[in-house]
Protein backbone atom coordinates (compact mmCIF):
# COMPACT_ATOMS: atom_id res chain seq x y z
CA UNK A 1 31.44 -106.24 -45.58
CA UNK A 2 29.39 -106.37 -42.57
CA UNK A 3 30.70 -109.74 -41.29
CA UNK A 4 33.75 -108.77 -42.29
CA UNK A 5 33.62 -105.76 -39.83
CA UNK A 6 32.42 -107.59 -37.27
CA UNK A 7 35.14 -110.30 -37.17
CA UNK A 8 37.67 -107.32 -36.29
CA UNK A 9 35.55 -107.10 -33.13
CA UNK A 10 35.90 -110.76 -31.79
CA UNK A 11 35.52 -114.15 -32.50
CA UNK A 12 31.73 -115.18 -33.43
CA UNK A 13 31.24 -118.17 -35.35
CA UNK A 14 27.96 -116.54 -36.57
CA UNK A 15 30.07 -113.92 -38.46
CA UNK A 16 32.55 -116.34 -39.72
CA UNK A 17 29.52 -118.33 -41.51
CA UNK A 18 28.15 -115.19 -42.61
CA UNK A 19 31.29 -113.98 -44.12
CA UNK A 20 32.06 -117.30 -45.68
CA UNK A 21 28.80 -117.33 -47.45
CA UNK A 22 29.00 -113.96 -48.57
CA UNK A 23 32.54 -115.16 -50.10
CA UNK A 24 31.09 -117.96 -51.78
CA UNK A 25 29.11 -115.28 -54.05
CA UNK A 26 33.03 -114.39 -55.67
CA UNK A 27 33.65 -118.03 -55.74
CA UNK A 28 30.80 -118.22 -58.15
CA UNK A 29 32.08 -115.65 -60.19
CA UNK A 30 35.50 -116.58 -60.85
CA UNK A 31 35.54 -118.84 -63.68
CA UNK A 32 39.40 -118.10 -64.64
CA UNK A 33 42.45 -117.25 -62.41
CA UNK A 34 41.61 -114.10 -61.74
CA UNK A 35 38.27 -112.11 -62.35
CA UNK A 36 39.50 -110.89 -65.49
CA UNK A 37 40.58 -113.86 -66.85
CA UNK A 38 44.07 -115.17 -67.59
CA UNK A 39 45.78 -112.29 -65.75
CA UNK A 40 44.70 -109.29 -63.21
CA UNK A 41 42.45 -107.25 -64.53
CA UNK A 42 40.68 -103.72 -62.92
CA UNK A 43 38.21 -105.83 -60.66
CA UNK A 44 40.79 -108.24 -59.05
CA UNK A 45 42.64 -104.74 -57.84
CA UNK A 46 39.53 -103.48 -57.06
CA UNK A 47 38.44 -105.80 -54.41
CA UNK A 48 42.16 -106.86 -53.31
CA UNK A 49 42.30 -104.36 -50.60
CA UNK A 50 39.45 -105.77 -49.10
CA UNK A 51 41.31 -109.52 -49.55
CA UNK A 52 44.55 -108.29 -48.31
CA UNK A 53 42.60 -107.84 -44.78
CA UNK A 54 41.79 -111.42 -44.55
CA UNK A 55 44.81 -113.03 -42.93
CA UNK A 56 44.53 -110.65 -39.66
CA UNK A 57 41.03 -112.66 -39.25
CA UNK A 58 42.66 -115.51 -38.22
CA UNK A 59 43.40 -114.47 -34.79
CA UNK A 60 39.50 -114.56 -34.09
CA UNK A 61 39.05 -117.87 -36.20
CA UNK A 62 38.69 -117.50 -40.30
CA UNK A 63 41.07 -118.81 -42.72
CA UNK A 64 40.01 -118.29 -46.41
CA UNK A 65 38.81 -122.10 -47.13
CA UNK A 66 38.92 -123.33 -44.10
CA UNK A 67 35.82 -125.54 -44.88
CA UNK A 68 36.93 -126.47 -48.32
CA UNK A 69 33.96 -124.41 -50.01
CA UNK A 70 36.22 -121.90 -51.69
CA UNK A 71 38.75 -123.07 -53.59
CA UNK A 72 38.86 -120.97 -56.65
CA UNK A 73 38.83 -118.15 -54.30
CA UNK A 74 42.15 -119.34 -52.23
CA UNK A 75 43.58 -120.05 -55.85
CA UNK A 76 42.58 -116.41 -56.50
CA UNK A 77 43.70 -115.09 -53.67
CA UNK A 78 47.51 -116.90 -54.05
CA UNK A 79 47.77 -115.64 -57.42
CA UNK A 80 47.23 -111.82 -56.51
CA UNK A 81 50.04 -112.62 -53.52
CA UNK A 82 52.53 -113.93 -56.67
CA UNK A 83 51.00 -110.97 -59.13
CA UNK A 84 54.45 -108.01 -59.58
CA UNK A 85 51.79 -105.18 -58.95
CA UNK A 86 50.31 -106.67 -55.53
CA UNK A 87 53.83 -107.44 -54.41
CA UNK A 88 55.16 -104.35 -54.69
CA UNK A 89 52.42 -102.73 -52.94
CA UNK A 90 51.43 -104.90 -50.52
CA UNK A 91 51.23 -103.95 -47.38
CA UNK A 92 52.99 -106.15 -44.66
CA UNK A 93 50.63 -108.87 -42.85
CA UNK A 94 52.68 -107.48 -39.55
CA UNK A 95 51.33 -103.97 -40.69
CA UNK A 96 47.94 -104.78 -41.85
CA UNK A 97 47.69 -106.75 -37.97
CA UNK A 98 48.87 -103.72 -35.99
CA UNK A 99 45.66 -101.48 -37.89
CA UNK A 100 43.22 -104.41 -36.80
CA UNK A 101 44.41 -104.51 -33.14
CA UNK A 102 44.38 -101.16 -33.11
CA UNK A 103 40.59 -101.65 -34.44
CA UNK A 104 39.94 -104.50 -31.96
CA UNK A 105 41.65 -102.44 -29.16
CA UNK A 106 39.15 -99.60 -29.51
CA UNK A 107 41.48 -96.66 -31.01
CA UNK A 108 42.12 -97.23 -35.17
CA UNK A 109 45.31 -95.94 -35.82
CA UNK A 110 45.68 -95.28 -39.51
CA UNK A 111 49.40 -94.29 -39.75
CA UNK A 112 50.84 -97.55 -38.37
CA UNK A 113 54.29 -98.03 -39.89
């Protein structure tokens, strides 16, 4: 998660290659759809929180699979997006970027609506 964290501070390439690889150790993992297999199981909602975070990265420069290196994982990651569970509970990308400015801006606001 370190990486991860540090993205929400400002672009560094460093971090983005360091959070890639760390990635790439899930990518190994998933030999099915999702974690669990053929459909969601207690792992892939596990770690989706963490996933769900992602997208806000791109204003300082990482896009799951940018490089091509994690497919399975984008795959993965597009299936949770289409899963019921994750779509009811999702929380909005325009949400989930108003918490990480709010991060990047020095005051973490965790009731953002």
């Amino acid at each position: 998660r370190t990486p991860f964290y540090q993205l929400f501070w400002g672009k560094d390439q460093k971090h983005i290659d360091e959070l890639n690889q760390a990635l790439a150790a899930y990518e190994e993992e998933l030999h099915g759809t999702f974690f669990g297999g053929a459909k969601p199981a207690m792992v892939d909602y596990m770690i989706w929180p963490w996933f769900e975070l992602l997208p806000a990265l791109k204003n300082v420069g990482f896009v799951l699979n940018a490089d091509g290196k994690l497919p399975k994982l984008a795959a993965w990651f597009q299936a949770m997006l289409a899963d019921e569970a994750v779509a009811k509970t999702k929380v909005s990308d325009e949400i989930i970027q108003k918490y990480v400015n709010s991060i990047q801006e020095g005051h973490t606001n965790y009731d953002i609506e």
